[in-house]
N, C-alpha and C. Protein backbone atom coordinates (compact mmCIF):
# COMPACT_ATOMS: atom_id res chain seq x y z
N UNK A 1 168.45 -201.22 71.01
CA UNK A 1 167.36 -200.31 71.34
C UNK A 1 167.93 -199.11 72.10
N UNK A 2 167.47 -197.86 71.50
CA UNK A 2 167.98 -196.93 72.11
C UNK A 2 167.11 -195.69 71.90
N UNK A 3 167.22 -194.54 73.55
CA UNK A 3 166.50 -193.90 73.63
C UNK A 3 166.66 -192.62 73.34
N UNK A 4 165.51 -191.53 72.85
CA UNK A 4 165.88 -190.38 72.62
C UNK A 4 166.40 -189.43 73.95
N UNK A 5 167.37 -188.23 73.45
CA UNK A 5 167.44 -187.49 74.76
C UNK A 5 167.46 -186.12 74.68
N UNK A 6 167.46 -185.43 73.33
CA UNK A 6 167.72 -184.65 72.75
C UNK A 6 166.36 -184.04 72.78
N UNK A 7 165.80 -183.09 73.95
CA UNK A 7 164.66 -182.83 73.93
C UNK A 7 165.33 -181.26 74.95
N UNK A 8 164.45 -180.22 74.48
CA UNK A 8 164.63 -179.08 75.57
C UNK A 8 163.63 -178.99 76.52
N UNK A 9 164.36 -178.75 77.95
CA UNK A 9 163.14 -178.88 78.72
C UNK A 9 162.82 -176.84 79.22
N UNK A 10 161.70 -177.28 79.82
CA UNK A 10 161.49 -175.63 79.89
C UNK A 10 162.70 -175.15 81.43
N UNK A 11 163.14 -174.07 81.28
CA UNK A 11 164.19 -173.23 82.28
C UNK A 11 163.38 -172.71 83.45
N UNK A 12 163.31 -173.27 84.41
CA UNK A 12 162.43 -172.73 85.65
C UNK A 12 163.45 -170.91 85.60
N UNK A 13 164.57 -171.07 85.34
CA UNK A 13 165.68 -169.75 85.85
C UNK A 13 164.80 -168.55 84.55
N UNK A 14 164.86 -169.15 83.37
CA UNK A 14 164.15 -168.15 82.30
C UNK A 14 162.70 -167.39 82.57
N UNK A 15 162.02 -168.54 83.39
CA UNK A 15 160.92 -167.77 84.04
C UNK A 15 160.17 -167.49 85.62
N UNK A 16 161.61 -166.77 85.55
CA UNK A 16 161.37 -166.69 87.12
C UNK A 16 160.19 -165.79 87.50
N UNK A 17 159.49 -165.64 88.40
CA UNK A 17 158.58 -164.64 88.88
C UNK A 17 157.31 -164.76 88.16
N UNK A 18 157.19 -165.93 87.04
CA UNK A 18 155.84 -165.92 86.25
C UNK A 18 155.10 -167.37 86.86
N UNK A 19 153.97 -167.19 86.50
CA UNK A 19 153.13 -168.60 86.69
C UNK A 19 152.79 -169.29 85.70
N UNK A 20 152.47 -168.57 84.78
CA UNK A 20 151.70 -169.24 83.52
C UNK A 20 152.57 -169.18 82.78
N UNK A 21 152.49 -170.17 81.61
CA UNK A 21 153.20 -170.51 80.16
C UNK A 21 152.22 -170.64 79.59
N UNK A 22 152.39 -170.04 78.60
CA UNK A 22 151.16 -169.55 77.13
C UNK A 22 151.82 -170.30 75.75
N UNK A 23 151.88 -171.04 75.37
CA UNK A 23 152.12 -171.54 73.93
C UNK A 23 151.14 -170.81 72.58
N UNK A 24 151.84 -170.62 71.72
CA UNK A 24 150.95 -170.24 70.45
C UNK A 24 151.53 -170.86 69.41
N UNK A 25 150.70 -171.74 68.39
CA UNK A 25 151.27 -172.21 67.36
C UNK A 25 151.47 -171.76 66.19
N UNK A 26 151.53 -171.94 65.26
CA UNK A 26 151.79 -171.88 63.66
C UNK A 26 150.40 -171.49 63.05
N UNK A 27 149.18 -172.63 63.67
CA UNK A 27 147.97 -172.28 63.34
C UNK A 27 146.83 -171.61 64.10
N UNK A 28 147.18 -170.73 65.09
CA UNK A 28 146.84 -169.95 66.13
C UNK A 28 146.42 -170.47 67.08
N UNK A 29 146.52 -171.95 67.14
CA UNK A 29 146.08 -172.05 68.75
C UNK A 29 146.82 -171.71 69.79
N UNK A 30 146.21 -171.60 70.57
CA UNK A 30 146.73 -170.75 72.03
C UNK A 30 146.36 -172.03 72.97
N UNK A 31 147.43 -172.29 73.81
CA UNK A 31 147.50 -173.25 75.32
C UNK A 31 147.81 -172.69 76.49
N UNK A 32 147.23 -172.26 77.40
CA UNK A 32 148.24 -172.17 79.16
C UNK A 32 147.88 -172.65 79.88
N UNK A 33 149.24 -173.06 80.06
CA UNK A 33 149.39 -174.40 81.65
C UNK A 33 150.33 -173.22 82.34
N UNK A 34 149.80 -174.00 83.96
CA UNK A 34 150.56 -173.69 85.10
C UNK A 34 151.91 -173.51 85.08
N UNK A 35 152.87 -173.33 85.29
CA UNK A 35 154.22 -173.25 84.89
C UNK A 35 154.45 -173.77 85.80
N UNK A 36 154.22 -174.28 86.98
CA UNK A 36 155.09 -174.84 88.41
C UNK A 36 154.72 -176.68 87.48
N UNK A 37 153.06 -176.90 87.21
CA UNK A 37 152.25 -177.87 86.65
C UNK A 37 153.61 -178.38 85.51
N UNK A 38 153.74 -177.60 84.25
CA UNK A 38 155.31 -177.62 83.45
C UNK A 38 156.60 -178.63 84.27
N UNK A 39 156.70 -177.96 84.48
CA UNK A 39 157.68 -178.35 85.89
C UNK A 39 158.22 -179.52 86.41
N UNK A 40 157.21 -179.73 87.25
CA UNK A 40 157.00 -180.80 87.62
C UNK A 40 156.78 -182.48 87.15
N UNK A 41 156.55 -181.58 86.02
CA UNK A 41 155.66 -182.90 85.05
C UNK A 41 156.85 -183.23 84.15
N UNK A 42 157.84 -182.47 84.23
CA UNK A 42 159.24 -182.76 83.37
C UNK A 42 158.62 -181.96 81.92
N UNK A 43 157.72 -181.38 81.95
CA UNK A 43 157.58 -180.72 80.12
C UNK A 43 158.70 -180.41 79.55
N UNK A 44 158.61 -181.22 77.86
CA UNK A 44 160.01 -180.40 77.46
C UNK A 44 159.21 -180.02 76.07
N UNK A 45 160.02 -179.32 75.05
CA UNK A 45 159.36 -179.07 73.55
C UNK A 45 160.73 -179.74 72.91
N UNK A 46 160.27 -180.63 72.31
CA UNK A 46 161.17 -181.65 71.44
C UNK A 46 160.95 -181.14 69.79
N UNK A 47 162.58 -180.94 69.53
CA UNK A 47 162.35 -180.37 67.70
C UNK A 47 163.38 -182.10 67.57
N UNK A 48 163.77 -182.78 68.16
CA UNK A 48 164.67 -184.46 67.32
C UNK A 48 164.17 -185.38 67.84
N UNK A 49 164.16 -186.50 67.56
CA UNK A 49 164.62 -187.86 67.76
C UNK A 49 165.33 -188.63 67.54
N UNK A 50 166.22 -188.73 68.71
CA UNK A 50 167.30 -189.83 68.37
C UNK A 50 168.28 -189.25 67.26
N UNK A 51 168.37 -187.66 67.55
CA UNK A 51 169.45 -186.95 66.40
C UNK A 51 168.69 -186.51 65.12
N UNK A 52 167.03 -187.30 64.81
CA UNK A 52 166.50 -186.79 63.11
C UNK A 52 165.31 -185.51 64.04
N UNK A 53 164.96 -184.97 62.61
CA UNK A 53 164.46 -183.54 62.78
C UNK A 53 162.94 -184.48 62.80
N UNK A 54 162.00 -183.66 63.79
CA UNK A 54 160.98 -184.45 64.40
C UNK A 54 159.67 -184.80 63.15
N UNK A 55 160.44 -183.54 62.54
CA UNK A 55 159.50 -183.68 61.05
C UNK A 55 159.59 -184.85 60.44
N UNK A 56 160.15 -185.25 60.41
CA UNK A 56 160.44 -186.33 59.77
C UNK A 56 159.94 -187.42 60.40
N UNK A 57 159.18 -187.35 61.54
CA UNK A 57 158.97 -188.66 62.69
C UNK A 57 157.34 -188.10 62.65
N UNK A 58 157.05 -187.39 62.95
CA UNK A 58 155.70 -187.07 63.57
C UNK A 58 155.47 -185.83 62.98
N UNK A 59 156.05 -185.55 61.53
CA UNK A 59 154.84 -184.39 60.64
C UNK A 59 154.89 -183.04 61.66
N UNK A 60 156.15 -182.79 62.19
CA UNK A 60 155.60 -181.41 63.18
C UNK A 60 157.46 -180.88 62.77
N UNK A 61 157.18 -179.40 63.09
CA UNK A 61 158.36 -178.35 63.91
C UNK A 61 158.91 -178.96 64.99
N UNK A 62 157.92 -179.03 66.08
CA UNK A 62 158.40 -179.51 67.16
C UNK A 62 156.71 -179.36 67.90
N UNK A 63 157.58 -180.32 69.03
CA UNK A 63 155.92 -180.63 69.74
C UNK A 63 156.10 -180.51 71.29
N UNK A 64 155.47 -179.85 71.77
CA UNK A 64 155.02 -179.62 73.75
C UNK A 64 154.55 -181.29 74.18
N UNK A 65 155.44 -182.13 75.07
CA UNK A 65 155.26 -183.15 75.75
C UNK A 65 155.10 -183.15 77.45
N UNK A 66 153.97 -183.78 77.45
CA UNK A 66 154.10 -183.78 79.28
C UNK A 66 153.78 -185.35 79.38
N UNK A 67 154.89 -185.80 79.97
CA UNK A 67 154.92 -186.63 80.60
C UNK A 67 153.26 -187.77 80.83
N UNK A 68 152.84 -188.38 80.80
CA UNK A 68 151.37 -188.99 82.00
C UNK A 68 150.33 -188.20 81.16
N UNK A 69 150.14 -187.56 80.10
CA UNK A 69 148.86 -186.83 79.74
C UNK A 69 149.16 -187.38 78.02
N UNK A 70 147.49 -187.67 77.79
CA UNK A 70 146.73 -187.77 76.04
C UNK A 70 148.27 -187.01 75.52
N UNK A 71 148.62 -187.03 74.11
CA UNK A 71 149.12 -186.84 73.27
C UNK A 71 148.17 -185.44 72.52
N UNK A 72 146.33 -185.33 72.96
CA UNK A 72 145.61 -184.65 72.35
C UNK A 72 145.79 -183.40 72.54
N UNK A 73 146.76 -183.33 73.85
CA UNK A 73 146.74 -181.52 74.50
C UNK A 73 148.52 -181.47 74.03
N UNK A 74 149.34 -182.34 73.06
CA UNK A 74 150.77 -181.98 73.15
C UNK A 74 150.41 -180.60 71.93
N UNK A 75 150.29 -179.74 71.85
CA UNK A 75 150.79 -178.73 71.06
C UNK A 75 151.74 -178.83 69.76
N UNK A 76 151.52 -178.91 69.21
CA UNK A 76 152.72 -179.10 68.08
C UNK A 76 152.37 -177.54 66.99
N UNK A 77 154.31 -177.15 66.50
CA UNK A 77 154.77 -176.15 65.62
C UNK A 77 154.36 -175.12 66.43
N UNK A 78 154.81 -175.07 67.62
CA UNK A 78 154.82 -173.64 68.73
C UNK A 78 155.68 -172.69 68.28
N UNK A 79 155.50 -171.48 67.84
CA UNK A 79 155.79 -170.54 67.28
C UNK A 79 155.96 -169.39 68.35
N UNK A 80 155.71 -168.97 69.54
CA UNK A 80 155.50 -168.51 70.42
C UNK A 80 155.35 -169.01 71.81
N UNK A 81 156.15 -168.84 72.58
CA UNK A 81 156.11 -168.85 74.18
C UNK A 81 156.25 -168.14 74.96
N UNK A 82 155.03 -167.77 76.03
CA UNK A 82 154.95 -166.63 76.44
C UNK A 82 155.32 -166.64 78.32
N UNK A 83 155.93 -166.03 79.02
CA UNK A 83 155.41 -166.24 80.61
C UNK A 83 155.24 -165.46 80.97
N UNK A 84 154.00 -165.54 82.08
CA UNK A 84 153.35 -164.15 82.42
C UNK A 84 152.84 -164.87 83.73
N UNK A 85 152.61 -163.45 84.86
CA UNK A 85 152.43 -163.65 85.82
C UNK A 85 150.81 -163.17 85.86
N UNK A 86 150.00 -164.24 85.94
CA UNK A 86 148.46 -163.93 86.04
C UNK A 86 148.27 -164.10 87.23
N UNK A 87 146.93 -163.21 87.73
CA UNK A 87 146.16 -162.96 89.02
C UNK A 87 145.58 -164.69 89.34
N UNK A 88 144.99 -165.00 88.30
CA UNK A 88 144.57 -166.54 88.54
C UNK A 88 145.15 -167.23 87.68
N UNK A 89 145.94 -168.51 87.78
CA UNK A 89 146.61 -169.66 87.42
C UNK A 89 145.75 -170.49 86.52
N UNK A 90 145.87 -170.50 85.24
CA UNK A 90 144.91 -171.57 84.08
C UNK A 90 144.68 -172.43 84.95
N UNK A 91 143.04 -173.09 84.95
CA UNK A 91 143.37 -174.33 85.27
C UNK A 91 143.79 -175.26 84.18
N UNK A 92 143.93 -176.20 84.49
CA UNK A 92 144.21 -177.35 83.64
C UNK A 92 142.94 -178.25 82.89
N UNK A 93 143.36 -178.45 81.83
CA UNK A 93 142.02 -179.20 80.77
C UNK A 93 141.53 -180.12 81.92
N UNK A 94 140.36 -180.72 81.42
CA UNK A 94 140.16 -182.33 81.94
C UNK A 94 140.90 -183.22 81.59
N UNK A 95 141.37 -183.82 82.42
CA UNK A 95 142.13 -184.81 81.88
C UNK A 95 141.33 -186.14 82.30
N UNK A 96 140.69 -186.61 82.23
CA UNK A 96 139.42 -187.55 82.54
C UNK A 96 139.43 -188.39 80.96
N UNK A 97 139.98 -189.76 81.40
CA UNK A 97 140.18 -190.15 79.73
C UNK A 97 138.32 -190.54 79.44
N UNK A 98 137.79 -190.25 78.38
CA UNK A 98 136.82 -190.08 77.71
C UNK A 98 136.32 -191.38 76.44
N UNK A 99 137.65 -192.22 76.77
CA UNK A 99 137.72 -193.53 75.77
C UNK A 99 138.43 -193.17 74.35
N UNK A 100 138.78 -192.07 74.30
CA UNK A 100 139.27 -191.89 73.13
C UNK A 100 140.76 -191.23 73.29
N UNK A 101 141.59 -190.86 75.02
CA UNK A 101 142.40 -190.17 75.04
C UNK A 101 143.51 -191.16 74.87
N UNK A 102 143.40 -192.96 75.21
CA UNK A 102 144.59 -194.02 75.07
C UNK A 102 144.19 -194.87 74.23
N UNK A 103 143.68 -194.67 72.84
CA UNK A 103 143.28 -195.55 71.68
C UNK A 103 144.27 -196.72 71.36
N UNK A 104 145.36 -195.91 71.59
CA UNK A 104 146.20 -196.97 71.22
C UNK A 104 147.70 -196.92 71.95
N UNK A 105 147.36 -197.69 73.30
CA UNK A 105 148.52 -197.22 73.74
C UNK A 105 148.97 -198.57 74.48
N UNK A 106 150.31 -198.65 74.39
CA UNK A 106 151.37 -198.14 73.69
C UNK A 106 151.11 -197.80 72.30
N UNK A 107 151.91 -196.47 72.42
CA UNK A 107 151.86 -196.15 70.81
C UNK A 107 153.57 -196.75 70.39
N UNK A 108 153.34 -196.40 68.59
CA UNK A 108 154.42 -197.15 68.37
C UNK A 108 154.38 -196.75 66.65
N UNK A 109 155.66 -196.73 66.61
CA UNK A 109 155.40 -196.24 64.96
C UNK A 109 156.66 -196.83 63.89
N UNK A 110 156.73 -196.91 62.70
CA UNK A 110 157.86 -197.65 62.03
C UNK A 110 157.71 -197.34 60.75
N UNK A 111 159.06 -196.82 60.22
CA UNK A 111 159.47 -196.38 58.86
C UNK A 111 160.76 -197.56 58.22
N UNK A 112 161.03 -197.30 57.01
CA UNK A 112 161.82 -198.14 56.57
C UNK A 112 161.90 -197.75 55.20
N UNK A 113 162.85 -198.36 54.18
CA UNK A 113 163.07 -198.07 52.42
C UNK A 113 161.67 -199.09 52.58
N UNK A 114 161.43 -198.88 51.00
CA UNK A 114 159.90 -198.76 50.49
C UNK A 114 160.34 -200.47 49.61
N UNK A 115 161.64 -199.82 49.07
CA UNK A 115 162.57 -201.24 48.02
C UNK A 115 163.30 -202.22 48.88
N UNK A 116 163.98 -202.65 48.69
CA UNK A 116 165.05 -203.65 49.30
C UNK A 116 165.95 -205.04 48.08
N UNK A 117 166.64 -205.28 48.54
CA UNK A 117 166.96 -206.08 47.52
C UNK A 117 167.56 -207.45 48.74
N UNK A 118 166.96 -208.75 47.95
CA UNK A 118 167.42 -210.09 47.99
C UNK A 118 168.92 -210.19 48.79
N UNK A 119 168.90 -210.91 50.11
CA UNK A 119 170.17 -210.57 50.76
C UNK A 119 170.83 -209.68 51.27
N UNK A 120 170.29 -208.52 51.04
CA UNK A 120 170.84 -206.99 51.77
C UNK A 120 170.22 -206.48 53.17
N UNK A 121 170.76 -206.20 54.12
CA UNK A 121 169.63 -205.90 55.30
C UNK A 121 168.66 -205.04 55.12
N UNK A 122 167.93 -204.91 55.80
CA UNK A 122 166.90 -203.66 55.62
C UNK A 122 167.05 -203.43 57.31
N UNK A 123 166.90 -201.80 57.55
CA UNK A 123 166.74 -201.57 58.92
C UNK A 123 165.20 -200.31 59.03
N UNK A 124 165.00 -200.82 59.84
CA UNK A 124 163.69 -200.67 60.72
C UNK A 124 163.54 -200.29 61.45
N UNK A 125 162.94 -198.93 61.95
CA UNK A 125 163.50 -198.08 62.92
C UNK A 125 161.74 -197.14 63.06
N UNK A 126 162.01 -196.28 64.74
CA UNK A 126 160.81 -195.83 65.07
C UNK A 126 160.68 -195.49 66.47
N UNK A 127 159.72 -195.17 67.00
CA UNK A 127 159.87 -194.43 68.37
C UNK A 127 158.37 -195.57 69.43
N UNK A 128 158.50 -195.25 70.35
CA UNK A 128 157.56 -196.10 71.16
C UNK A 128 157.33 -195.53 72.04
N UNK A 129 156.01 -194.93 72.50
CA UNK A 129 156.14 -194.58 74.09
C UNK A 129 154.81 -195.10 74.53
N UNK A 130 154.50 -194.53 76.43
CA UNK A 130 152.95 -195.44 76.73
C UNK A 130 152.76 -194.32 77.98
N UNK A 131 153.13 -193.10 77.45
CA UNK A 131 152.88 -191.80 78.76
C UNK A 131 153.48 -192.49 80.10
N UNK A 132 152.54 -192.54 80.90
CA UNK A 132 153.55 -192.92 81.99
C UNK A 132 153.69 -194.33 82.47
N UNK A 133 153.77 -195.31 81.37
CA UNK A 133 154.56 -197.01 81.85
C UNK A 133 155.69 -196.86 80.54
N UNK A 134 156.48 -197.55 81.23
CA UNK A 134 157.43 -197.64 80.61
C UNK A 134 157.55 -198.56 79.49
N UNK A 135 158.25 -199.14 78.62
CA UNK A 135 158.06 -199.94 77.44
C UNK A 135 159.56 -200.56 77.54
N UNK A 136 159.12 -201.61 77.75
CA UNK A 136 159.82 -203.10 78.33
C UNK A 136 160.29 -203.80 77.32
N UNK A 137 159.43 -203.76 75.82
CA UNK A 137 160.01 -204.31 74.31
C UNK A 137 159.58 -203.70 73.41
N UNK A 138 159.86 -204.17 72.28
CA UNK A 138 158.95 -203.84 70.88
C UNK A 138 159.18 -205.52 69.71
N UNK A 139 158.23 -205.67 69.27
CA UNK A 139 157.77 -206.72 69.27
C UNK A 139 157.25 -206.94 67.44
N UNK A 140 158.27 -207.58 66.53
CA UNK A 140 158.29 -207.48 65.31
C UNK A 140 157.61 -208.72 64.60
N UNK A 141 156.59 -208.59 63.57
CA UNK A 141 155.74 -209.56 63.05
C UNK A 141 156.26 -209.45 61.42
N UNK A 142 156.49 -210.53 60.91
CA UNK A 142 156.31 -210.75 59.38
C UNK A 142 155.38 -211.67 58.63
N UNK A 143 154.38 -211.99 59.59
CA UNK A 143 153.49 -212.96 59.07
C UNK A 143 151.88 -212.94 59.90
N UNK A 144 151.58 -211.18 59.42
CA UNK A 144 150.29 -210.73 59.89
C UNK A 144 150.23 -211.20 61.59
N UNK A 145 151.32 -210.81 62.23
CA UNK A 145 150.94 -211.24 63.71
C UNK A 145 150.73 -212.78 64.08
N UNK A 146 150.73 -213.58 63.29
CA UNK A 146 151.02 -214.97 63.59
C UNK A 146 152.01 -215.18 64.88
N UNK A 147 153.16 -215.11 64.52
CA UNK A 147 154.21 -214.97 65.73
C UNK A 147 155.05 -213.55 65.37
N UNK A 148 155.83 -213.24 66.52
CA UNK A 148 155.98 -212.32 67.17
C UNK A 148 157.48 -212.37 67.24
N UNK A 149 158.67 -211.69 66.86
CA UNK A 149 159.92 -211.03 67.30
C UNK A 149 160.06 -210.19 68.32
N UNK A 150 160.63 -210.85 69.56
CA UNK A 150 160.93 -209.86 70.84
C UNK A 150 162.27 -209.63 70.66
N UNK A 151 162.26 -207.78 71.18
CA UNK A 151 163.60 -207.58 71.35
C UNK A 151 163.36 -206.38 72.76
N UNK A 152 164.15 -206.68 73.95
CA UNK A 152 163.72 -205.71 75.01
C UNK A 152 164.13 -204.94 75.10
N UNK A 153 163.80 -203.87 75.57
CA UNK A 153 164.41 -202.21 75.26
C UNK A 153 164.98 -201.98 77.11
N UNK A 154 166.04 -202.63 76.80
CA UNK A 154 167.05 -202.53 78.64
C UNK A 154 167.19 -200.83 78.15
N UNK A 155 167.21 -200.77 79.94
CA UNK A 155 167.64 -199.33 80.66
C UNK A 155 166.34 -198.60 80.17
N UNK A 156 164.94 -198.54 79.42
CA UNK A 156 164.54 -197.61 78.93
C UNK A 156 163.29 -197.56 80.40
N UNK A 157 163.03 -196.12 80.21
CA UNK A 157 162.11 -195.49 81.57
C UNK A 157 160.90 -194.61 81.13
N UNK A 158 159.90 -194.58 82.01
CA UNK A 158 158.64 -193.89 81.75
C UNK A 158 158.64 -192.66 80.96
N UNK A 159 160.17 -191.54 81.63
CA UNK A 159 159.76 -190.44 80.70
C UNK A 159 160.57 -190.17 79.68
N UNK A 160 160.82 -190.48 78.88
CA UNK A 160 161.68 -190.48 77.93
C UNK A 160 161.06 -191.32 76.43
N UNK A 161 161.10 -191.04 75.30
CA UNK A 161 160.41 -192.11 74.10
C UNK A 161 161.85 -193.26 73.54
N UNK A 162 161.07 -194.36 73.15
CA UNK A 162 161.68 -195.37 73.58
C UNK A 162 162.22 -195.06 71.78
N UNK A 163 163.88 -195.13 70.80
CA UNK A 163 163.72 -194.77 69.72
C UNK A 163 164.57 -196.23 69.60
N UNK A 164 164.07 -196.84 68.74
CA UNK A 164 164.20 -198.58 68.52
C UNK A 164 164.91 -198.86 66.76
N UNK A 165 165.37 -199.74 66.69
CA UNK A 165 166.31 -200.14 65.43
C UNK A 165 165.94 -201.76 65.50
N UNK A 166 165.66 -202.33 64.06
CA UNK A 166 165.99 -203.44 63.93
C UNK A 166 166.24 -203.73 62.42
N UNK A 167 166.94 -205.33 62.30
CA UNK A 167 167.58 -204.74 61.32
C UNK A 167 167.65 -206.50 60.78
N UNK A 168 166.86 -206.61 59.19
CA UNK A 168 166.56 -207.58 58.92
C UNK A 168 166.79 -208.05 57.06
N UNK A 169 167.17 -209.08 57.39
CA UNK A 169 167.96 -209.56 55.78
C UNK A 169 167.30 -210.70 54.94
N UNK A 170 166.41 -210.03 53.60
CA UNK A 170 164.90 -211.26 53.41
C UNK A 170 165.98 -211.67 52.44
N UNK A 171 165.00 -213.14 52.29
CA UNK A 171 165.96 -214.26 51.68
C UNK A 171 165.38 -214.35 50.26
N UNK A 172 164.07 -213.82 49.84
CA UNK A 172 163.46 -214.14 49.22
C UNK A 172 162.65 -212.77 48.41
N UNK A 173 162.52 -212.63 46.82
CA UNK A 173 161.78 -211.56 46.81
C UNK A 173 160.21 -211.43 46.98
N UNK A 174 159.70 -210.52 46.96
CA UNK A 174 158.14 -210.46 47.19
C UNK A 174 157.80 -209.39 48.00
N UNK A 175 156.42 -208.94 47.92
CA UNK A 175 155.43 -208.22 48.54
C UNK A 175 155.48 -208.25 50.19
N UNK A 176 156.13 -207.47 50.78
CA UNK A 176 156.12 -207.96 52.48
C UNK A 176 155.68 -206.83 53.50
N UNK A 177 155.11 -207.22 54.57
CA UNK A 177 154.32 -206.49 55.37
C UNK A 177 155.22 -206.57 56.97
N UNK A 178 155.55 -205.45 57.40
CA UNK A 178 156.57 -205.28 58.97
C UNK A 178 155.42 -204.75 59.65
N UNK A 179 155.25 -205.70 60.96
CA UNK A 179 154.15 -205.59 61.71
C UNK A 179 154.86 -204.89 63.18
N UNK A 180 154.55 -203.81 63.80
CA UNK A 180 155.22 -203.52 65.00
C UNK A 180 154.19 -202.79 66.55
N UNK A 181 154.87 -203.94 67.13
CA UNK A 181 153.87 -203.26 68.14
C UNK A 181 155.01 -203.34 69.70
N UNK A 182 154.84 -202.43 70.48
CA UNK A 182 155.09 -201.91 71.65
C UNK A 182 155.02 -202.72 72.53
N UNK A 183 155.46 -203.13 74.00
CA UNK A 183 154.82 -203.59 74.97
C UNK A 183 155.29 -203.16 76.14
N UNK A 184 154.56 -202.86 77.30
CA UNK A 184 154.63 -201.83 78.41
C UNK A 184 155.03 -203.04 79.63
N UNK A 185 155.04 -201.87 80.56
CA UNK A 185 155.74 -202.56 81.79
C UNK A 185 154.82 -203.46 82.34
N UNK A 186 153.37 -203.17 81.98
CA UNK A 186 152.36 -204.46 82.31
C UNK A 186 152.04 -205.34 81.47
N UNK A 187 152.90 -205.91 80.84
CA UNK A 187 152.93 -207.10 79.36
C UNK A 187 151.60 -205.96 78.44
N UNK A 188 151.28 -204.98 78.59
CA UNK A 188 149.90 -205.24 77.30
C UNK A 188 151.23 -204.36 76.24
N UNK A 189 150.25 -205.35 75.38
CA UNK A 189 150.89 -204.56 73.48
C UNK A 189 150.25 -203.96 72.81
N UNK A 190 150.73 -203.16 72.05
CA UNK A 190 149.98 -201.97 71.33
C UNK A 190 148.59 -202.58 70.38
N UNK A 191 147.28 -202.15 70.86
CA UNK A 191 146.34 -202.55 70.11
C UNK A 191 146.18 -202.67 68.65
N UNK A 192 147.11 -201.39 68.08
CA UNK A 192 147.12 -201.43 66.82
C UNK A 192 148.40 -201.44 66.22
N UNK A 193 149.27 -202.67 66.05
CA UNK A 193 150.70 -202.32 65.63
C UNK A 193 150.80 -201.12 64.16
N UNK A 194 151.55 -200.78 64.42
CA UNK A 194 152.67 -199.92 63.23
C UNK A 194 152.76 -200.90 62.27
N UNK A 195 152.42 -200.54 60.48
CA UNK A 195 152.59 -201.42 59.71
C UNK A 195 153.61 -200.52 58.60
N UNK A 196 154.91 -201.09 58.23
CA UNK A 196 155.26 -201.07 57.30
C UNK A 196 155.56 -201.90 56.00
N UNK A 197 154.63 -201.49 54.70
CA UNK A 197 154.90 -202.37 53.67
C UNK A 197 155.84 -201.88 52.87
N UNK A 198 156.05 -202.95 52.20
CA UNK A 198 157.51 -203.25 50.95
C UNK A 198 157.68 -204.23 50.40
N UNK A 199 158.51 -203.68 49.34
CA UNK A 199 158.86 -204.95 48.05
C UNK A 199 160.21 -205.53 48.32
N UNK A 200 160.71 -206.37 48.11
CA UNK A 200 162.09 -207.33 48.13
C UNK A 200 162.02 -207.49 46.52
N UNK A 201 163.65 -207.31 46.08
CA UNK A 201 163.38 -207.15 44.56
C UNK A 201 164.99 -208.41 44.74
N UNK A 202 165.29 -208.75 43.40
CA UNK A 202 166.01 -209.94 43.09
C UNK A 202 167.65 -208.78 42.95
């Protein structure tokens, strides 16, 4: 298990003398946060994971992460960043979860070949995070969640996404279902595991 690190964080030195950071995307939305708020919160704009292009993970250019906040305000395919020194400081959204801002959290996600063949490994791979608890395992099912494969993700910490490998050799061909779910520093597991299906061929 191993974590991503390959993320840019914003340059307090690049914007010196400003307050606000203005994001603009691809599809014109416009965001500004506090820039000290940035900061503090460790914000970075991540274009990899774990070395792959983020597109390939999460359907984006790249995406605005803060630390402890919904996934709903990360910005993604920022095309524009602006700093400017305003008379009054954005406030900040609500952040008041609403029942719909931690649906599923730990989140947790898993890709893999689609084929496989009889005796050959297959590896299994994906990212995990839970905003601000940390993620303690990730937790692999081949029999609709019946029982459960633990594997613990040592050294991994709150701010950082947890980017996970496993790596498995079917004995048998057939129709098969990879069940994956997360688990945080307070034992809970991801409500809705990550499902990847596939065939095992002879």
């Amino acid at each position: 298990m191993t974590q991503s690190t390959e993320k840019q964080s914003i340059d307090p030195k690049a914007a010196e003398g400003c307050n606000t950071v203005t994001f603009t995307a691809t599809d014109g939305t416009v965001v500004s946060f506090p820039l000290d708020f940035l900061i503090e919160r460790g914000a970075i704009i991540a274009d990899k994971i774990n070395g792959e292009n983020i597109a390939d993970v999460m359907g984006c250019s790249n995406q605005l992460w803060i630390p402890g906040f919904p996934a709903k305000y990360f910005i993604r395919d920022i095309a524009k960043i602006d700093f400017t020194c305003e008379e009054e400081v954005p406030p900040l959204p609500d952040f008041t979860d609403d029942g719909h801002d931690y649906t599923n959290r730990p989140n947790v996600s898993c890709k893999a070949e689609y084929v496989g063949r009889v005796g050959e490994p297959m590896m299994f791979e994906g990212w995990a995070d839970d905003f601000d608890k940390r993620i303690v395992a990730v937790e692999f099912s081949l029999d609709d969640g019946t029982t459960w494969t633990r594997h613990e993700t040592t050294g991994a910490d709150a701010v950082r996404w947890v980017w996970w490998t496993f790596e498995w050799t079917p004995q048998e061909e057939g129709m098969f279902s990879m069940k994956v779910r997360a688990v945080n520093e307070d034992g809970k597991a991801s409500p809705i595991p990550a499902v990847h299906n596939f065939q095992i061929m002879e």
